[in-house]
PDB file of N, CA and C in Angstrom:
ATOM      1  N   UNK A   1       0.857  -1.180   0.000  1.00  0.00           N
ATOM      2  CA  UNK A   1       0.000   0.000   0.000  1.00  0.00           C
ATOM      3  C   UNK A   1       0.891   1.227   0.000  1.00  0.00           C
ATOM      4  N   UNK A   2       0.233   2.134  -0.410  1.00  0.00           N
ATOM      5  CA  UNK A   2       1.726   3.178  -0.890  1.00  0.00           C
ATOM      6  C   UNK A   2       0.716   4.617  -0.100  1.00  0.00           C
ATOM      7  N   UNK A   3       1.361   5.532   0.997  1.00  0.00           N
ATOM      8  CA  UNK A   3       1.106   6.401   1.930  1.00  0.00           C
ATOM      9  C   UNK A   3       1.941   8.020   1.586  1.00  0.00           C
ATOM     10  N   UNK A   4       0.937   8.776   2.049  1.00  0.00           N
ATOM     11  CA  UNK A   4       1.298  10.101   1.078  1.00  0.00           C
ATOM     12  C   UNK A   4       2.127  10.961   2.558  1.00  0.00           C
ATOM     13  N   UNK A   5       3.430  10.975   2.838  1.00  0.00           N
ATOM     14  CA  UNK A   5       4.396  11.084   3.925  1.00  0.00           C
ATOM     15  C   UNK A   5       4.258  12.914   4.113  1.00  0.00           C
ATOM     16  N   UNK A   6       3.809  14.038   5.039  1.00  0.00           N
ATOM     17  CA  UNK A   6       4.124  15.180   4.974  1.00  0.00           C
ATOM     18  C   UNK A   6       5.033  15.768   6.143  1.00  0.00           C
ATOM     19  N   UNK A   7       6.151  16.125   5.765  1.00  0.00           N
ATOM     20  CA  UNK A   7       7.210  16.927   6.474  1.00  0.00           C
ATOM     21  C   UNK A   7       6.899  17.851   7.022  1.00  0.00           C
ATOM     22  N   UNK A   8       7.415  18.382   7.962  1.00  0.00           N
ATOM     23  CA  UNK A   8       7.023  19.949   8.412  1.00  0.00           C
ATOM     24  C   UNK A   8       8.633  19.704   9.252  1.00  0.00           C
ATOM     25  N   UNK A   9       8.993  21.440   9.077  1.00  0.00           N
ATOM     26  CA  UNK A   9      10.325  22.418   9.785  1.00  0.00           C
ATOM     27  C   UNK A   9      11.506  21.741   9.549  1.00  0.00           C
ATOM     28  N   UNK A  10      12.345  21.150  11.152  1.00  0.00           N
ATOM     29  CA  UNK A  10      13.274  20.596  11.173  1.00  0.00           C
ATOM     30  C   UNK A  10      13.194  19.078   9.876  1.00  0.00           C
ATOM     31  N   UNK A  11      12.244  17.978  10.128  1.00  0.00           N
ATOM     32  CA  UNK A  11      12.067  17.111   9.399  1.00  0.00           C
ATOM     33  C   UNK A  11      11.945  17.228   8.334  1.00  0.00           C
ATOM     34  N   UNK A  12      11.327  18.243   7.787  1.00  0.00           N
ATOM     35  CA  UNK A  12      11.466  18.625   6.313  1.00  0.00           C
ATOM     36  C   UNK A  12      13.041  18.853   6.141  1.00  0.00           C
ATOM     37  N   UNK A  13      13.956  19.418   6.817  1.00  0.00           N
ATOM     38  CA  UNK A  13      14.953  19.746   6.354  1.00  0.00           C
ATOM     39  C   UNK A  13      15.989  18.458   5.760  1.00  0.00           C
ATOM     40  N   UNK A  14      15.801  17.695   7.451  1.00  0.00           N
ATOM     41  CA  UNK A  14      16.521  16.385   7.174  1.00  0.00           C
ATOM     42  C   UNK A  14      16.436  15.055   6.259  1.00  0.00           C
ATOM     43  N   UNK A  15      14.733  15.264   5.480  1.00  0.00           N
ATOM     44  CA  UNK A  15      14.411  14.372   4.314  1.00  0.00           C
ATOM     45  C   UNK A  15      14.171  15.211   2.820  1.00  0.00           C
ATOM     46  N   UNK A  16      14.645  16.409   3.164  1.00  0.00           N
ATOM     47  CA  UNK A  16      15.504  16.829   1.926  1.00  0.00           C
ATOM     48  C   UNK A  16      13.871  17.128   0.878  1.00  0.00           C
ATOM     49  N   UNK A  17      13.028  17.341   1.540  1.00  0.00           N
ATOM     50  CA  UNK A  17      11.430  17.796   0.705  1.00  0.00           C
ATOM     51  C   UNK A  17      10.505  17.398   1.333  1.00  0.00           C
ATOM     52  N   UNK A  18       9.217  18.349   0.845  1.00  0.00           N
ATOM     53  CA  UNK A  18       8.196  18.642   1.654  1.00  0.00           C
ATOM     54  C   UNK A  18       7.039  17.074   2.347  1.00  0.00           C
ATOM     55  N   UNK A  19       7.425  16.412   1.197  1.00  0.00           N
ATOM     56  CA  UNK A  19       6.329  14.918   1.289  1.00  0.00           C
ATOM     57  C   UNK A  19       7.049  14.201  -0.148  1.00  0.00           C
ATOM     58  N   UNK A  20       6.579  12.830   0.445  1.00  0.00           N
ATOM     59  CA  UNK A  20       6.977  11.863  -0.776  1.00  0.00           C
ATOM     60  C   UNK A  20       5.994  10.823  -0.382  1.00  0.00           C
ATOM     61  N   UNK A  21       6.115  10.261  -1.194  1.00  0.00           N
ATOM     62  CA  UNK A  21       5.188   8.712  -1.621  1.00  0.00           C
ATOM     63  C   UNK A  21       6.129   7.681  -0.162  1.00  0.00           C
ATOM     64  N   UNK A  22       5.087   6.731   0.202  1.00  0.00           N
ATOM     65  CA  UNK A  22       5.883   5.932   0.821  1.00  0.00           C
ATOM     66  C   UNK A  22       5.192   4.312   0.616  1.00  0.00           C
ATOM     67  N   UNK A  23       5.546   3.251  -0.145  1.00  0.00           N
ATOM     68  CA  UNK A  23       5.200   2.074  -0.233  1.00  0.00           C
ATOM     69  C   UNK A  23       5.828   0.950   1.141  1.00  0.00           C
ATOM     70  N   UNK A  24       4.319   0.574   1.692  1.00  0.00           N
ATOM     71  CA  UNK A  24       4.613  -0.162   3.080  1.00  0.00           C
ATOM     72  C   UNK A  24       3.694  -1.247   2.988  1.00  0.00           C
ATOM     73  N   UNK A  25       3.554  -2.290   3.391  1.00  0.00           N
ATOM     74  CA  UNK A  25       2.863  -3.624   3.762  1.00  0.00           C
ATOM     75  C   UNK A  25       1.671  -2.961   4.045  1.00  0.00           C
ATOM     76  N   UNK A  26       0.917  -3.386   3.579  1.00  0.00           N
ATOM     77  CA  UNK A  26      -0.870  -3.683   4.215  1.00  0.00           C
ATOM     78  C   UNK A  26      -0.563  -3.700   5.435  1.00  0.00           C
ATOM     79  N   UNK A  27      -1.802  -2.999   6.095  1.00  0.00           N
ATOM     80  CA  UNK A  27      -1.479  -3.315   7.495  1.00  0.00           C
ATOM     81  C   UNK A  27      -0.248  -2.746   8.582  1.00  0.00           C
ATOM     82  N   UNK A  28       0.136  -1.971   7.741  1.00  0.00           N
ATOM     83  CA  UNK A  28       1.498  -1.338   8.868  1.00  0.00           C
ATOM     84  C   UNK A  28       0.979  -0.153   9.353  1.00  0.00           C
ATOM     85  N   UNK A  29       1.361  -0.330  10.592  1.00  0.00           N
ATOM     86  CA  UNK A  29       1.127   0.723  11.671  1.00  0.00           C
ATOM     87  C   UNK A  29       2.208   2.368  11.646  1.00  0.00           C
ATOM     88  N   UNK A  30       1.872   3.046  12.223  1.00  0.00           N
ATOM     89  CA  UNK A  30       2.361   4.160  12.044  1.00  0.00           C
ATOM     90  C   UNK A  30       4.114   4.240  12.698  1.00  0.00           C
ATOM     91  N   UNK A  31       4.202   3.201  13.696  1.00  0.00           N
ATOM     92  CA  UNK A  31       5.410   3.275  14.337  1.00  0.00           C
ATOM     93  C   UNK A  31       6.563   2.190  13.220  1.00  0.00           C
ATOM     94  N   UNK A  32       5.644   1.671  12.179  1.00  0.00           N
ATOM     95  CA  UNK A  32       6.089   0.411  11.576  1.00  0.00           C
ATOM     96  C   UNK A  32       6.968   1.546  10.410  1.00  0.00           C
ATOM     97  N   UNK A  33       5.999   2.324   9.946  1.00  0.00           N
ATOM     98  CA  UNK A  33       6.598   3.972   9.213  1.00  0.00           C
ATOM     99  C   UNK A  33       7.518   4.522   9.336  1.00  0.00           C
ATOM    100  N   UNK A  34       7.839   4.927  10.905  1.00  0.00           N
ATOM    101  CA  UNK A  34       8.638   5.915  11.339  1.00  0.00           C
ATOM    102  C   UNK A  34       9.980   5.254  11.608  1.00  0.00           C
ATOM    103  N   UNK A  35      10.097   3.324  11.512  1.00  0.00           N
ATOM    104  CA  UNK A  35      11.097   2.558  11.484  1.00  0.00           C
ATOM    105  C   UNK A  35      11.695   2.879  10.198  1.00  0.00           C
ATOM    106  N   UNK A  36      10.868   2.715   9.001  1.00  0.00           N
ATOM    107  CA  UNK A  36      10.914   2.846   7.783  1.00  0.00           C
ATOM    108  C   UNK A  36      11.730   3.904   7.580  1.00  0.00           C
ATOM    109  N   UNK A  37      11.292   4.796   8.312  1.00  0.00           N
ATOM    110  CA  UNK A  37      11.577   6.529   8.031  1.00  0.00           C
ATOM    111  C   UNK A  37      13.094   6.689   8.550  1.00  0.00           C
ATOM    112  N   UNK A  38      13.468   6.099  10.283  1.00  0.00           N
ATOM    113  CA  UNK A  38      14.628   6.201  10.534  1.00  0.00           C
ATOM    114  C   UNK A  38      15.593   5.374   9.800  1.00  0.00           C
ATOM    115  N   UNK A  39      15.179   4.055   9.437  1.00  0.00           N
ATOM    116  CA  UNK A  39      16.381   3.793   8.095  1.00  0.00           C
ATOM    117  C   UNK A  39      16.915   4.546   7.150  1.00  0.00           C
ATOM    118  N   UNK A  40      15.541   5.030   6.579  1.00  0.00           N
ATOM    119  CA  UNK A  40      15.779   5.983   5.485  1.00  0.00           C
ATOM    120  C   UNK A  40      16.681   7.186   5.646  1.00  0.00           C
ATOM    121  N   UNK A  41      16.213   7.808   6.690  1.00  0.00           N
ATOM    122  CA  UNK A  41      17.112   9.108   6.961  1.00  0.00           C
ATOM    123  C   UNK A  41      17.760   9.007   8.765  1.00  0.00           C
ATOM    124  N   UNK A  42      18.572   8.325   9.159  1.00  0.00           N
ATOM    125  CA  UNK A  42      19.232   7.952  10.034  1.00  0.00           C
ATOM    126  C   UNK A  42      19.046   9.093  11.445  1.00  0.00           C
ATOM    127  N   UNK A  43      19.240  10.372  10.703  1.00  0.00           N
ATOM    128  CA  UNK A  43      19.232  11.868  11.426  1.00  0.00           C
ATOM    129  C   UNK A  43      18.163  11.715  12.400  1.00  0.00           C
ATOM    130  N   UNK A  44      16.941  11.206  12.109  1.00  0.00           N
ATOM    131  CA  UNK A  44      15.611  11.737  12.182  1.00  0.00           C
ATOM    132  C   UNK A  44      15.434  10.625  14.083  1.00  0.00           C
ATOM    133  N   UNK A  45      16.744   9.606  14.063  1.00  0.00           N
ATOM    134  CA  UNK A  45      16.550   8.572  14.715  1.00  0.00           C
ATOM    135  C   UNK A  45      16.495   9.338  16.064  1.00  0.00           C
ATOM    136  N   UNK A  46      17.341   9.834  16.704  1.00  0.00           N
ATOM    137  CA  UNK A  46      17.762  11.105  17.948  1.00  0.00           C
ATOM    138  C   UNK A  46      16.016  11.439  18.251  1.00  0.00           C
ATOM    139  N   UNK A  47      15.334  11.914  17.399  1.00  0.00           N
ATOM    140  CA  UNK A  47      14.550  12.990  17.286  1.00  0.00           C
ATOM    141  C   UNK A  47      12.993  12.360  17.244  1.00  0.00           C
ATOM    142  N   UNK A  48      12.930  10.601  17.010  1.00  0.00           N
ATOM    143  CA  UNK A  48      11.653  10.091  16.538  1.00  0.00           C
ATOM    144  C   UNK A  48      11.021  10.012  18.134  1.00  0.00           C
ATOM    145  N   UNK A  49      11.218   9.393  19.082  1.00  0.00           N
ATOM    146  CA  UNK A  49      10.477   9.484  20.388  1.00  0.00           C
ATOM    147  C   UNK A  49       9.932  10.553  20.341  1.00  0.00           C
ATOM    148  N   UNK A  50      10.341  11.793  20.232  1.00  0.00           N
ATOM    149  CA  UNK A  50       9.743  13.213  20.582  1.00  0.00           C
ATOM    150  C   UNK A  50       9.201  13.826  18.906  1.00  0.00           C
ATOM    151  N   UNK A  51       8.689  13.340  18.253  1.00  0.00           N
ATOM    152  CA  UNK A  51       7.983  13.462  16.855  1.00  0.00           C
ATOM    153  C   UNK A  51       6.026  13.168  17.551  1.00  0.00           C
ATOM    154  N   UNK A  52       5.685  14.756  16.550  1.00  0.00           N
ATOM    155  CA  UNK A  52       4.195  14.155  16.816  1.00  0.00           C
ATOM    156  C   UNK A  52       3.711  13.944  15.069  1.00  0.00           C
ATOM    157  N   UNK A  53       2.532  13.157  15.322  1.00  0.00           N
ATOM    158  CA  UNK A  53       2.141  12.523  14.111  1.00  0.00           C
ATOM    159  C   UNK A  53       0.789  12.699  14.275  1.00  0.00           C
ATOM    160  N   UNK A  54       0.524  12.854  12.617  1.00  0.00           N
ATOM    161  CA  UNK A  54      -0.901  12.762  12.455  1.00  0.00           C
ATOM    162  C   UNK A  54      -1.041  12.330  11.237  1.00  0.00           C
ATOM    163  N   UNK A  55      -2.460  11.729  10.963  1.00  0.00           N
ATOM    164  CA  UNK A  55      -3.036  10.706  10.094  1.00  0.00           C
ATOM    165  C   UNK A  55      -4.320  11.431   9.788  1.00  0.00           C
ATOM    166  N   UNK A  56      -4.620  11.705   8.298  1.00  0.00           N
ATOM    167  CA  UNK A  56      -5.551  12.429   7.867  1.00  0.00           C
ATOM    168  C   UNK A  56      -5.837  13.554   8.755  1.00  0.00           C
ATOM    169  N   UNK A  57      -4.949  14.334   9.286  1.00  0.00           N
ATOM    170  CA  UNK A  57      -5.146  15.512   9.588  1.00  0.00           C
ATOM    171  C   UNK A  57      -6.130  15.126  11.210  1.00  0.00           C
ATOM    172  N   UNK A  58      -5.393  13.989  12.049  1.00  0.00           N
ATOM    173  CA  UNK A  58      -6.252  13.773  12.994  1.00  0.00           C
ATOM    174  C   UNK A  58      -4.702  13.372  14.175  1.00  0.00           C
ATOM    175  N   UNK A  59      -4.444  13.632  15.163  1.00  0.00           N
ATOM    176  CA  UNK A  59      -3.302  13.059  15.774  1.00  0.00           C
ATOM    177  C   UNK A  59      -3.457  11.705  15.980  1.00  0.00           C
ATOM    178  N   UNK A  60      -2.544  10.918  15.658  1.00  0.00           N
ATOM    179  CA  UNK A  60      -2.462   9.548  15.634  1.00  0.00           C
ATOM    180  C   UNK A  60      -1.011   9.137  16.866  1.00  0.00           C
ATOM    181  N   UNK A  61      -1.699   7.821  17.422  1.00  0.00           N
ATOM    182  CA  UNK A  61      -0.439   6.844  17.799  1.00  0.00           C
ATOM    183  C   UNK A  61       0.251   6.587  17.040  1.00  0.00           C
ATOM    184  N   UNK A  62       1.250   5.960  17.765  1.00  0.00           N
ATOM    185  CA  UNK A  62       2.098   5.095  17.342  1.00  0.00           C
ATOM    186  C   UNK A  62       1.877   3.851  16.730  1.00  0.00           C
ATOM    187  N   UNK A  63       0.627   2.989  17.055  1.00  0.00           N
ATOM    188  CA  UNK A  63      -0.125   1.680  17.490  1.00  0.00           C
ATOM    189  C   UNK A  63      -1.169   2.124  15.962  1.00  0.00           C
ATOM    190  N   UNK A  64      -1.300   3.351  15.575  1.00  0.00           N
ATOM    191  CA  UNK A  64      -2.659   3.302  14.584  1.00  0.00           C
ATOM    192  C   UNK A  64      -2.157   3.012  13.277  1.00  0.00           C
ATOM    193  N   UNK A  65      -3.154   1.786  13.140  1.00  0.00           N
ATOM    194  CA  UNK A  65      -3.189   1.369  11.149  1.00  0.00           C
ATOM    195  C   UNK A  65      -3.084   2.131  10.206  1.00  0.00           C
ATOM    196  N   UNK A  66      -2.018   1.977   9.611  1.00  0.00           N
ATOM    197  CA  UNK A  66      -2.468   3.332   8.265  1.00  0.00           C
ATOM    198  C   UNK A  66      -3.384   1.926   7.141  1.00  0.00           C
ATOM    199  N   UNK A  67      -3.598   3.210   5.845  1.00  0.00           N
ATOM    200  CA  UNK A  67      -4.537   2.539   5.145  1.00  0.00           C
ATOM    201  C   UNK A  67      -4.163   3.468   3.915  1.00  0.00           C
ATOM    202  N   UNK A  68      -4.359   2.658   3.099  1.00  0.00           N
ATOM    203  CA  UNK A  68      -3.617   2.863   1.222  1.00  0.00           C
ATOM    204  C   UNK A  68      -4.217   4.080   1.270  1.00  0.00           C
ATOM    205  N   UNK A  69      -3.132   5.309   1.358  1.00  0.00           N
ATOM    206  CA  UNK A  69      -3.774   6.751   0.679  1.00  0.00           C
ATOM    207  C   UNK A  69      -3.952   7.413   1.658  1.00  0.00           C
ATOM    208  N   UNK A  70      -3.540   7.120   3.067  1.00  0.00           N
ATOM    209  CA  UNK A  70      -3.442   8.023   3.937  1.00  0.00           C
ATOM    210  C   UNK A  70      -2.281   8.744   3.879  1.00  0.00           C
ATOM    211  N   UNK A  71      -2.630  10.042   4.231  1.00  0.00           N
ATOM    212  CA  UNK A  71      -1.718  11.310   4.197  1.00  0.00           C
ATOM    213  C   UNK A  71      -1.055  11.718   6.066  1.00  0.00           C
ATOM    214  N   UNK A  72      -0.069  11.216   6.044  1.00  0.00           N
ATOM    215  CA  UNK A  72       0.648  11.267   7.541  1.00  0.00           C
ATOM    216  C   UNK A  72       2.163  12.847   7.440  1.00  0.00           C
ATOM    217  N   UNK A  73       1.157  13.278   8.508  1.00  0.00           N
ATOM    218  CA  UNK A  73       2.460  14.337   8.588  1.00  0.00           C
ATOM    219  C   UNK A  73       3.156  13.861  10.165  1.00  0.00           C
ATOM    220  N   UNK A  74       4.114  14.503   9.788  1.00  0.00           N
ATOM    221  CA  UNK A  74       5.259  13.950  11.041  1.00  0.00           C
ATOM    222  C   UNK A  74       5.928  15.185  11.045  1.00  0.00           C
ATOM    223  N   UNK A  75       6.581  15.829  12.554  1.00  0.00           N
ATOM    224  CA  UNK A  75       6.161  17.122  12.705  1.00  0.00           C
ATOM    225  C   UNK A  75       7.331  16.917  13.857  1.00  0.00           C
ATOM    226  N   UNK A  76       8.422  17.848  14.775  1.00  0.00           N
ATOM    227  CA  UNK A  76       8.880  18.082  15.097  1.00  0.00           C
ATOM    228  C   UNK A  76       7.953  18.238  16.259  1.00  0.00           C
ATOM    229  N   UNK A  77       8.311  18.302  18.043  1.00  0.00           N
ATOM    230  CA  UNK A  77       7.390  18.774  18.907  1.00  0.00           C
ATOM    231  C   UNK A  77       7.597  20.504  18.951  1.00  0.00           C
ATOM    232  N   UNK A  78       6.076  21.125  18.963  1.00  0.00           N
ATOM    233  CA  UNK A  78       6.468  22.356  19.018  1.00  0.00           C
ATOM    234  C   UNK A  78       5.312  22.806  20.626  1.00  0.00           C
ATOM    235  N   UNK A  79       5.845  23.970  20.957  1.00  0.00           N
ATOM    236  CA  UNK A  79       4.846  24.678  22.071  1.00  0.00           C
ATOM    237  C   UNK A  79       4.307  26.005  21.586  1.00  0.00           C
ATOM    238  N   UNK A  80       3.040  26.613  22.435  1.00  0.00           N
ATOM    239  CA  UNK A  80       2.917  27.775  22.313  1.00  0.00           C
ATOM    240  C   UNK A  80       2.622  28.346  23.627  1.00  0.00           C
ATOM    241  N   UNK A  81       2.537  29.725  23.594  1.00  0.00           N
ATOM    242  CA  UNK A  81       2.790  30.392  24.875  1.00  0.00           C
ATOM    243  C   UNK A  81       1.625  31.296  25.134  1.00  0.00           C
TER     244      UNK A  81
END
């Protein structure tokens, strides 16, 4: 199943563009992704515990199913004041 990946700030910097295509097993979970993701870009490994994520524009676990054509942004932790 192939998943539509969106960057934001620091993470955008370190995978080098805004979103890309990502082809993963049926059935893989979001933490199954972000394994995917730290292979891919090694940098990101330091930094994945403290990454927030969301799935169709909804905050997601770690533990949640993606599904062919979901759009996952992965996001640096930020605060506001």
């Amino acid at each position: 199943m192939q998943v539509q990946v969106l960057y934001f700030q620091s993470v955008q910097k370190i995978a080098g563009c805004g979103e890309e295509a990502i082809d993963l097993a049926p059935g893989s979970s979001v933490e199954e992704l972000l394994t995917y993701l730290v292979g891919r870009y090694a940098e990101l490994g330091p930094a994945c515990a403290s990454l927030m994520l969301a799935v169709n524009e909804d905050h997601a676990l770690r533990t949640t199913v993606l599904n062919e054509g979901d759009r996952v942004a992965v996001m640096p932790p930020f605060s506001g004041g």
